[in-house]
PDB file of N, CA and C in Angstrom:
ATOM      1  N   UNK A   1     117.049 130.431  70.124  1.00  0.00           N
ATOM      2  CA  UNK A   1     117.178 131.194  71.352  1.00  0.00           C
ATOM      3  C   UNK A   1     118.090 130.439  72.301  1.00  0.00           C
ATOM      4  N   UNK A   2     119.256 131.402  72.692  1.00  0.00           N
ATOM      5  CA  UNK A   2     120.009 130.738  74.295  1.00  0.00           C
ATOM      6  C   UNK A   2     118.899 130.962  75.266  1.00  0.00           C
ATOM      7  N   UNK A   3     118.648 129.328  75.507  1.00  0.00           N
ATOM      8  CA  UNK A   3     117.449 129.854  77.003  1.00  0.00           C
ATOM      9  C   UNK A   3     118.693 129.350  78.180  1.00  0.00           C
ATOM     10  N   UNK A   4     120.463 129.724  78.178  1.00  0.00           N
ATOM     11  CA  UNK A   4     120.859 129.932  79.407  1.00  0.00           C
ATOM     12  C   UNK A   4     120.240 131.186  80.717  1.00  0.00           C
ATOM     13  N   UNK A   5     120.605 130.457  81.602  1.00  0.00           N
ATOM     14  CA  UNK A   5     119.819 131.201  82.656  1.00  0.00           C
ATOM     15  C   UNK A   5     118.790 132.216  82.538  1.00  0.00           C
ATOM     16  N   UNK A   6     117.841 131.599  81.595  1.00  0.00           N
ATOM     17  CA  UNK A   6     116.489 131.697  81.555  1.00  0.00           C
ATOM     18  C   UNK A   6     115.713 130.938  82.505  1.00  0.00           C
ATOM     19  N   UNK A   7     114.690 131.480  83.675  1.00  0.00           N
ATOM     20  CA  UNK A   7     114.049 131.019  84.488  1.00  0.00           C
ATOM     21  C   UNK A   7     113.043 130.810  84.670  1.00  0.00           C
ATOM     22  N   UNK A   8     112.027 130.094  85.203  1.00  0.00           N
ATOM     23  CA  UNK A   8     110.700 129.987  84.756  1.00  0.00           C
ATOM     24  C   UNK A   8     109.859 129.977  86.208  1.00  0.00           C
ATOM     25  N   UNK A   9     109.079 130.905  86.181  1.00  0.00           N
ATOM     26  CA  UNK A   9     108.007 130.748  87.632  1.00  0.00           C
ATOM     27  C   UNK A   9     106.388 130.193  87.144  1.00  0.00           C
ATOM     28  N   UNK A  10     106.310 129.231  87.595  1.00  0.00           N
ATOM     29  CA  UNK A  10     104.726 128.989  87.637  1.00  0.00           C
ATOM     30  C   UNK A  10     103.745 130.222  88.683  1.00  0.00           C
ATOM     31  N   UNK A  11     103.138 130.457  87.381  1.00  0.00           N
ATOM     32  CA  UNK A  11     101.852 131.742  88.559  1.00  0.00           C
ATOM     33  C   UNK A  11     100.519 131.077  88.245  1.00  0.00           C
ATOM     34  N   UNK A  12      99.804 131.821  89.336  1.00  0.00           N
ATOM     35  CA  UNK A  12      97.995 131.264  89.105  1.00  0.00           C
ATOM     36  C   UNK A  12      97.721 131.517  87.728  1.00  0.00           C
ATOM     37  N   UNK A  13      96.277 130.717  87.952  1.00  0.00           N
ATOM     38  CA  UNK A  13      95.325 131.105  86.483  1.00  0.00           C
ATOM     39  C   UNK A  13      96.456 130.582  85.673  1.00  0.00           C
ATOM     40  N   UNK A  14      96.877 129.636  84.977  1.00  0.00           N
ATOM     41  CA  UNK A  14      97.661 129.203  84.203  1.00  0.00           C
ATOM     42  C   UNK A  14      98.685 130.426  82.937  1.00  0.00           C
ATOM     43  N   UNK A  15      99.365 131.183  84.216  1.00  0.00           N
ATOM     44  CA  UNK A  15     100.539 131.953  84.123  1.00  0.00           C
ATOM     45  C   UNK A  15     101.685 131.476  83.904  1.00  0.00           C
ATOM     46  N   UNK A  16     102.640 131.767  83.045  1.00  0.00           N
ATOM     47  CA  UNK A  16     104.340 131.187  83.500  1.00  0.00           C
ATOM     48  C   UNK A  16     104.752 132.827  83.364  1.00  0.00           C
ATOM     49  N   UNK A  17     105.939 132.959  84.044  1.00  0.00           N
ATOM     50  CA  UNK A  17     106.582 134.097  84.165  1.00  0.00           C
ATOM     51  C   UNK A  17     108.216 133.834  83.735  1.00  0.00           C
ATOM     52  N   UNK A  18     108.660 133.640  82.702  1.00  0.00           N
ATOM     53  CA  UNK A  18     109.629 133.800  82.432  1.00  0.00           C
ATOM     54  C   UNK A  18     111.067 134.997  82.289  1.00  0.00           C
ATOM     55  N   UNK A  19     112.078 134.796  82.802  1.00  0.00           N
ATOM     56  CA  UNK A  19     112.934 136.300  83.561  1.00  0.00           C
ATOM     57  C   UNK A  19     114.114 135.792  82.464  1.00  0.00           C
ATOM     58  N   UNK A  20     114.778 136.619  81.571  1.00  0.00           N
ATOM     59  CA  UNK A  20     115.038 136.273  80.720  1.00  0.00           C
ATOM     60  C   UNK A  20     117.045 137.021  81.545  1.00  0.00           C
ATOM     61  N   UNK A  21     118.157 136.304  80.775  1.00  0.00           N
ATOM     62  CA  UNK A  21     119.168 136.980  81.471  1.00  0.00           C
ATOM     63  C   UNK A  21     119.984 138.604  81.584  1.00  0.00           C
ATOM     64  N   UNK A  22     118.973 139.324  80.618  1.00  0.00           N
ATOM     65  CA  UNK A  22     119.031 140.538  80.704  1.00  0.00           C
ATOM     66  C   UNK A  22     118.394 141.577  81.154  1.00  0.00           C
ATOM     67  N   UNK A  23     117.301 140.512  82.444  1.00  0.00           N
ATOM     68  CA  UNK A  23     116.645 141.191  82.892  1.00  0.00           C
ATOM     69  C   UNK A  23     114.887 141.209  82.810  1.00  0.00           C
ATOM     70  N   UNK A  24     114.850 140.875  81.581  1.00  0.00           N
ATOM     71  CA  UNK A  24     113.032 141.428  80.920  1.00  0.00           C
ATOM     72  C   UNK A  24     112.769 140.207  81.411  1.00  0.00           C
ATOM     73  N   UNK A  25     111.584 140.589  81.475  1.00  0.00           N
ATOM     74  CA  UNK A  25     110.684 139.529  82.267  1.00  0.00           C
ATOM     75  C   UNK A  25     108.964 139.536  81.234  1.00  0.00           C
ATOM     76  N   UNK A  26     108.790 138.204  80.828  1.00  0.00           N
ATOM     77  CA  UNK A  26     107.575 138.117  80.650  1.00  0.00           C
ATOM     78  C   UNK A  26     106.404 136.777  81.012  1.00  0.00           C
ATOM     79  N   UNK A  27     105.467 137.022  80.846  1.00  0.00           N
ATOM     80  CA  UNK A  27     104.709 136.587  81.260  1.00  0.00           C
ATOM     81  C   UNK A  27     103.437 136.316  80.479  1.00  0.00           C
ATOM     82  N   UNK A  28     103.482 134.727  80.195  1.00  0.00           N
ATOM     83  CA  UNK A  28     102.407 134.241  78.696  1.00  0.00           C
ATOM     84  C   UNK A  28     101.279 133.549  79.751  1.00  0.00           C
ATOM     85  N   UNK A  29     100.573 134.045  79.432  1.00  0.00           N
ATOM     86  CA  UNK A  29      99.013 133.739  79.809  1.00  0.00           C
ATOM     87  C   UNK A  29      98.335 132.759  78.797  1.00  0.00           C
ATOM     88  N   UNK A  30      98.279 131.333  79.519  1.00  0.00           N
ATOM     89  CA  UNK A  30      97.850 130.104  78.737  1.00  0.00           C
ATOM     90  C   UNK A  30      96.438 129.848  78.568  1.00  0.00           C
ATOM     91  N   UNK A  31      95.652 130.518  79.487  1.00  0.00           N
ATOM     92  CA  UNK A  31      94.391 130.663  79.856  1.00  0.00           C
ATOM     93  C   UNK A  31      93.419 129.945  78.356  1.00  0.00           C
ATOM     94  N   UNK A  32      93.941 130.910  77.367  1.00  0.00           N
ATOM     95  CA  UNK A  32      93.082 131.008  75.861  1.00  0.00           C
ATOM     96  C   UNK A  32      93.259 129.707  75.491  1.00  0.00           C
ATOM     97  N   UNK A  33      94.860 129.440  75.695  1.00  0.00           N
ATOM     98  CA  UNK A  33      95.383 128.122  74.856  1.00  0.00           C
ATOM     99  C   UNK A  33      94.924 126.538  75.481  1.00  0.00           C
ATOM    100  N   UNK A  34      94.454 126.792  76.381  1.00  0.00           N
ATOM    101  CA  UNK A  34      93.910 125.449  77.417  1.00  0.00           C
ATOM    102  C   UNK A  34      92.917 124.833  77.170  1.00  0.00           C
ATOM    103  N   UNK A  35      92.250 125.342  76.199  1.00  0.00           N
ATOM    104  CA  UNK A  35      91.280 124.689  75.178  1.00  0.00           C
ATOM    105  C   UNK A  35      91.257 123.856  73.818  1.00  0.00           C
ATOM    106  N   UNK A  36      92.692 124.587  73.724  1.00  0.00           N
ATOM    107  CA  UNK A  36      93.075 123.696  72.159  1.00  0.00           C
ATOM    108  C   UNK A  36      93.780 122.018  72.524  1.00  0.00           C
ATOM    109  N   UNK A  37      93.287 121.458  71.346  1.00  0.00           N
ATOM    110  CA  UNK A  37      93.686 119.989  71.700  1.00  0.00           C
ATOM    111  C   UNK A  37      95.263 119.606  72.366  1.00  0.00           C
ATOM    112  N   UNK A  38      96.208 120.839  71.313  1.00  0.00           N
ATOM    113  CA  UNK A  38      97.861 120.689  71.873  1.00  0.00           C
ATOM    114  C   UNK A  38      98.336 120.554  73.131  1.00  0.00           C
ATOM    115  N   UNK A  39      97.221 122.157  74.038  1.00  0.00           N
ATOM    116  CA  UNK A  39      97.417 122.497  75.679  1.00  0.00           C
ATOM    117  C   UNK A  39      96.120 121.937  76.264  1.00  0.00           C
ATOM    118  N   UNK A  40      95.525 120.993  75.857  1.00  0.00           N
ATOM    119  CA  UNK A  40      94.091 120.777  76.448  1.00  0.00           C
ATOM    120  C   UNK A  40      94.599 120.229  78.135  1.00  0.00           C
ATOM    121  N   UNK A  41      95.542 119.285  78.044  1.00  0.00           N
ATOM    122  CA  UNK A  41      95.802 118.495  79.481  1.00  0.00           C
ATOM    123  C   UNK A  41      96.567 120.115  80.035  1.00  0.00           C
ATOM    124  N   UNK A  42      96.574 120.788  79.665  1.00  0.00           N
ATOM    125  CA  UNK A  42      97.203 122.292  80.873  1.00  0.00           C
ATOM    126  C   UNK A  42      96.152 122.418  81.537  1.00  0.00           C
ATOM    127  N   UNK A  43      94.702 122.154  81.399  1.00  0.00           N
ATOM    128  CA  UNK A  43      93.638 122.594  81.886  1.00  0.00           C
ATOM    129  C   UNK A  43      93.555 121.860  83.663  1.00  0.00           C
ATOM    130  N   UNK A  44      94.678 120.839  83.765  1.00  0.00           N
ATOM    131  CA  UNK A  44      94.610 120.583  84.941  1.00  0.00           C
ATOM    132  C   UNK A  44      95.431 121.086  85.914  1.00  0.00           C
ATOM    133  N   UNK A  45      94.962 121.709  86.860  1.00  0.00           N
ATOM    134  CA  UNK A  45      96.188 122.568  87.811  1.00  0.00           C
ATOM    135  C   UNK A  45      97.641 121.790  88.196  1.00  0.00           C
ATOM    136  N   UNK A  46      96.927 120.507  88.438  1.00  0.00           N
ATOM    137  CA  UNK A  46      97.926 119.935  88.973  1.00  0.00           C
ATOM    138  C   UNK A  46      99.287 119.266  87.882  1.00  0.00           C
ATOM    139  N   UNK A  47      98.406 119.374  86.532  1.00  0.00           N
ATOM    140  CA  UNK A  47      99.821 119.281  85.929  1.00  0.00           C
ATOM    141  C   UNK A  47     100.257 120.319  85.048  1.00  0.00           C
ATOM    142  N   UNK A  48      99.808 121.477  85.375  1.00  0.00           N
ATOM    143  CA  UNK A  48     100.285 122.661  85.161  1.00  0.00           C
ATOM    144  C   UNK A  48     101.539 123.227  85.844  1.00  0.00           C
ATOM    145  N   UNK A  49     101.276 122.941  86.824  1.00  0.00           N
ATOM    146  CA  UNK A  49     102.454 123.189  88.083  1.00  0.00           C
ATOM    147  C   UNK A  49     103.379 122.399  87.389  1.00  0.00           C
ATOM    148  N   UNK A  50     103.288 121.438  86.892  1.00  0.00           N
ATOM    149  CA  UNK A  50     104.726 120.696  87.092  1.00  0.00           C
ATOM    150  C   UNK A  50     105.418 121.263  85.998  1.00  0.00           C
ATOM    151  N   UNK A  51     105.638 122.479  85.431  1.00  0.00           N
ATOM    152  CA  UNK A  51     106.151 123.113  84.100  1.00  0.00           C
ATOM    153  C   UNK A  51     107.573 123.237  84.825  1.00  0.00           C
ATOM    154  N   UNK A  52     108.207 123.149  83.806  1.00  0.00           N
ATOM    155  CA  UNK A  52     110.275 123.541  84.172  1.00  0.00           C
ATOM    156  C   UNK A  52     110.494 123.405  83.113  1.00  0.00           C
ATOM    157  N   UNK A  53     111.771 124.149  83.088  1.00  0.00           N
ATOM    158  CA  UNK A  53     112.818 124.217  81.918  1.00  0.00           C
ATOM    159  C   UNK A  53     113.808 123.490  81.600  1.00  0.00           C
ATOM    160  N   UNK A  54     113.863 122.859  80.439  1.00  0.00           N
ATOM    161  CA  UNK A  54     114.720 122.000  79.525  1.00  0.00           C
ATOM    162  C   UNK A  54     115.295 122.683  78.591  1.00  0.00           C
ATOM    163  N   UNK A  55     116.751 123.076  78.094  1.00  0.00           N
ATOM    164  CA  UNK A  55     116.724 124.238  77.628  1.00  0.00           C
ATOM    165  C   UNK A  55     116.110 125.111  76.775  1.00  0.00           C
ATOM    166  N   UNK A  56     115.483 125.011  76.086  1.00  0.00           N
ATOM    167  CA  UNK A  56     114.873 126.179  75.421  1.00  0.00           C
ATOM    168  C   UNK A  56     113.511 125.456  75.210  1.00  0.00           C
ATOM    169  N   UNK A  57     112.982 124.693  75.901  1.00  0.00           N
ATOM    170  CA  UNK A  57     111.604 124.677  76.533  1.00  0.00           C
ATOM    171  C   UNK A  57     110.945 124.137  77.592  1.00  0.00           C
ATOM    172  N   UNK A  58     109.746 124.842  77.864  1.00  0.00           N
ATOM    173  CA  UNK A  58     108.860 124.484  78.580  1.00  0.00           C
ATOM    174  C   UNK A  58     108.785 122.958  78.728  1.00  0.00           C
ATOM    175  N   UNK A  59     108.474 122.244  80.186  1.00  0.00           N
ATOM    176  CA  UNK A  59     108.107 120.723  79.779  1.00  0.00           C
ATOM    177  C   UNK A  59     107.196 120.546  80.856  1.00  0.00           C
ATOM    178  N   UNK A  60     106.220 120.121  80.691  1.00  0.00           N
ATOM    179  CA  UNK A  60     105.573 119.518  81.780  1.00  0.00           C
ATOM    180  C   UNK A  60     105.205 118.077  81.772  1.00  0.00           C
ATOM    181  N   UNK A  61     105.159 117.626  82.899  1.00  0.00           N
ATOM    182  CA  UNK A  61     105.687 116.144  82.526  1.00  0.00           C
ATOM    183  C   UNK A  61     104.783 115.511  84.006  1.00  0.00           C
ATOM    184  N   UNK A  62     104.121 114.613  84.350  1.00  0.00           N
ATOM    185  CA  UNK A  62     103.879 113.860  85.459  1.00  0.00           C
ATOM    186  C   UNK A  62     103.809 112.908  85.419  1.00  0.00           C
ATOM    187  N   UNK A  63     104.421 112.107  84.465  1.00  0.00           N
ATOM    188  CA  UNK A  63     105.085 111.051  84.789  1.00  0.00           C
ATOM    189  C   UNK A  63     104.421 110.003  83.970  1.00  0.00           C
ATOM    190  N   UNK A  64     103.207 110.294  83.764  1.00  0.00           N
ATOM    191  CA  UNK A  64     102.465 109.397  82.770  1.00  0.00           C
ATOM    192  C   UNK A  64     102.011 110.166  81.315  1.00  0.00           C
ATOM    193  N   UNK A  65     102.477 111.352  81.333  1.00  0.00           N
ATOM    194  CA  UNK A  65     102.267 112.300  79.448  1.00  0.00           C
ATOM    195  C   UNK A  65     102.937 113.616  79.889  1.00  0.00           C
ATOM    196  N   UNK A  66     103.736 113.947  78.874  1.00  0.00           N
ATOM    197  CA  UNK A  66     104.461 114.719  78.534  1.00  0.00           C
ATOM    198  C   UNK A  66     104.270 115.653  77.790  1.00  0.00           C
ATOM    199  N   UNK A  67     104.165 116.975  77.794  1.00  0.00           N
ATOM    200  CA  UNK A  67     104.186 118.011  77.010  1.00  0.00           C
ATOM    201  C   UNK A  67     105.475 119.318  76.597  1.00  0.00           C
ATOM    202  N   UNK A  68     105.900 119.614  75.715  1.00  0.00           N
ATOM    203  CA  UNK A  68     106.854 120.521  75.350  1.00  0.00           C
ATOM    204  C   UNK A  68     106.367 121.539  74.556  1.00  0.00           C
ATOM    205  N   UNK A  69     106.786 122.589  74.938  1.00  0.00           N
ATOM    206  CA  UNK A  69     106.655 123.659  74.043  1.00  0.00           C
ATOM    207  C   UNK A  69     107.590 124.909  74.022  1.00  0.00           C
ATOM    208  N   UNK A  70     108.066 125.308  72.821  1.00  0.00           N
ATOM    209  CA  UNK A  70     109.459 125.857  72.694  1.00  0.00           C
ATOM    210  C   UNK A  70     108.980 127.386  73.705  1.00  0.00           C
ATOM    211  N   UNK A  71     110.301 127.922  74.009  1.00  0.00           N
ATOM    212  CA  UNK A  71     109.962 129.292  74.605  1.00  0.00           C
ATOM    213  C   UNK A  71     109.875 130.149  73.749  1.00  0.00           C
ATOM    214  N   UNK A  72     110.131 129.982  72.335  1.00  0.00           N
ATOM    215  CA  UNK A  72     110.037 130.752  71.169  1.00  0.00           C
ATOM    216  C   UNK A  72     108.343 130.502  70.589  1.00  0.00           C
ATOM    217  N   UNK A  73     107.546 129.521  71.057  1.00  0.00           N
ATOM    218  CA  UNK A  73     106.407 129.225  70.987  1.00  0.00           C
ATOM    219  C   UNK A  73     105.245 129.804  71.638  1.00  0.00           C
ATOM    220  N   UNK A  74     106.155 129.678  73.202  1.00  0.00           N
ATOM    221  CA  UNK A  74     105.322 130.506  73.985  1.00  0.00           C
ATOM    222  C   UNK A  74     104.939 131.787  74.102  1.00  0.00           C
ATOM    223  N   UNK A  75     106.525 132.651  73.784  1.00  0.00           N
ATOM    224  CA  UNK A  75     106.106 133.526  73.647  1.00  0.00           C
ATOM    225  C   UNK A  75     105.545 134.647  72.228  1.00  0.00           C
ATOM    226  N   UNK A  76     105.502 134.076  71.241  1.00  0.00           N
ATOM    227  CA  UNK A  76     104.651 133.944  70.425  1.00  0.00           C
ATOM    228  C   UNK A  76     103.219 134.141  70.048  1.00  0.00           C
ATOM    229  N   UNK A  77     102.535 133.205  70.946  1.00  0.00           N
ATOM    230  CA  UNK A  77     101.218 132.297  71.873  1.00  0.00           C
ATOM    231  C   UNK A  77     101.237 134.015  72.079  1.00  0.00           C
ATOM    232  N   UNK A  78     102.043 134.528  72.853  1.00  0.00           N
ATOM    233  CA  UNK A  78     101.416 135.935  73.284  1.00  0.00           C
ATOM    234  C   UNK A  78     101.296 137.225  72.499  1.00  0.00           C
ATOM    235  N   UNK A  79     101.979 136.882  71.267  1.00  0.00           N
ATOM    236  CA  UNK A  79     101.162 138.030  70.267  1.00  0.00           C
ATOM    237  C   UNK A  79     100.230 138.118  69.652  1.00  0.00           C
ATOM    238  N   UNK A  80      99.884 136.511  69.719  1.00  0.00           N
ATOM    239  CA  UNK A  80      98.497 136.167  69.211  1.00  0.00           C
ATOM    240  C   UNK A  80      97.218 137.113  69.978  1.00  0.00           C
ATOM    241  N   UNK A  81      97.255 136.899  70.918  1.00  0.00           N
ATOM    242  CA  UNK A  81      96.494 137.831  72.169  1.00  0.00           C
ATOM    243  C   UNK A  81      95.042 136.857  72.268  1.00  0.00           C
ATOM    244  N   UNK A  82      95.391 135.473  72.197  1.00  0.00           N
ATOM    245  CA  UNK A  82      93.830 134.735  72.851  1.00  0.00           C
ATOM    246  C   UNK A  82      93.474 134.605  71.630  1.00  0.00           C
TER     247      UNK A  82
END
């Protein structure tokens, strides 16, 4: 995937809203995944927020552990449905 000017909004309830450059817009709900060992540290708000884009993924990062996950992953994560 070109994730050029692909954008990423952090929303509540451990939301990302991704706006893709043709417009579509989606939105993967991590909620389910915040339990599994991979996204377990998402479970904290505060380093949830710190999600941004590296190109073609997700990173959240605060400085002491790092997490990545492709945008081809994420949105994925959402056909699963939880």
């Amino acid at each position: 995937m070109d994730a050029a000017d692909v954008t990423l909004q952090v929303l509540p309830a451990y939301q990302l809203k991704l706006t893709f450059p043709n417009g579509s817009e989606a939105v993967v709900d991590l909620k389910h995944r915040i339990n599994a060992i991979r996204f377990g540290r998402l479970a904290e708000p505060g380093f949830f927020s710190t999600a941004r884009l590296e190109g073609s993924e997700v990173v959240w990062d605060d400085g002491t552990y790092c997490l990545r996950a492709s945008i081809n992953e994420l949105l994925d994560s959402m056909q699963l449905g939880g």
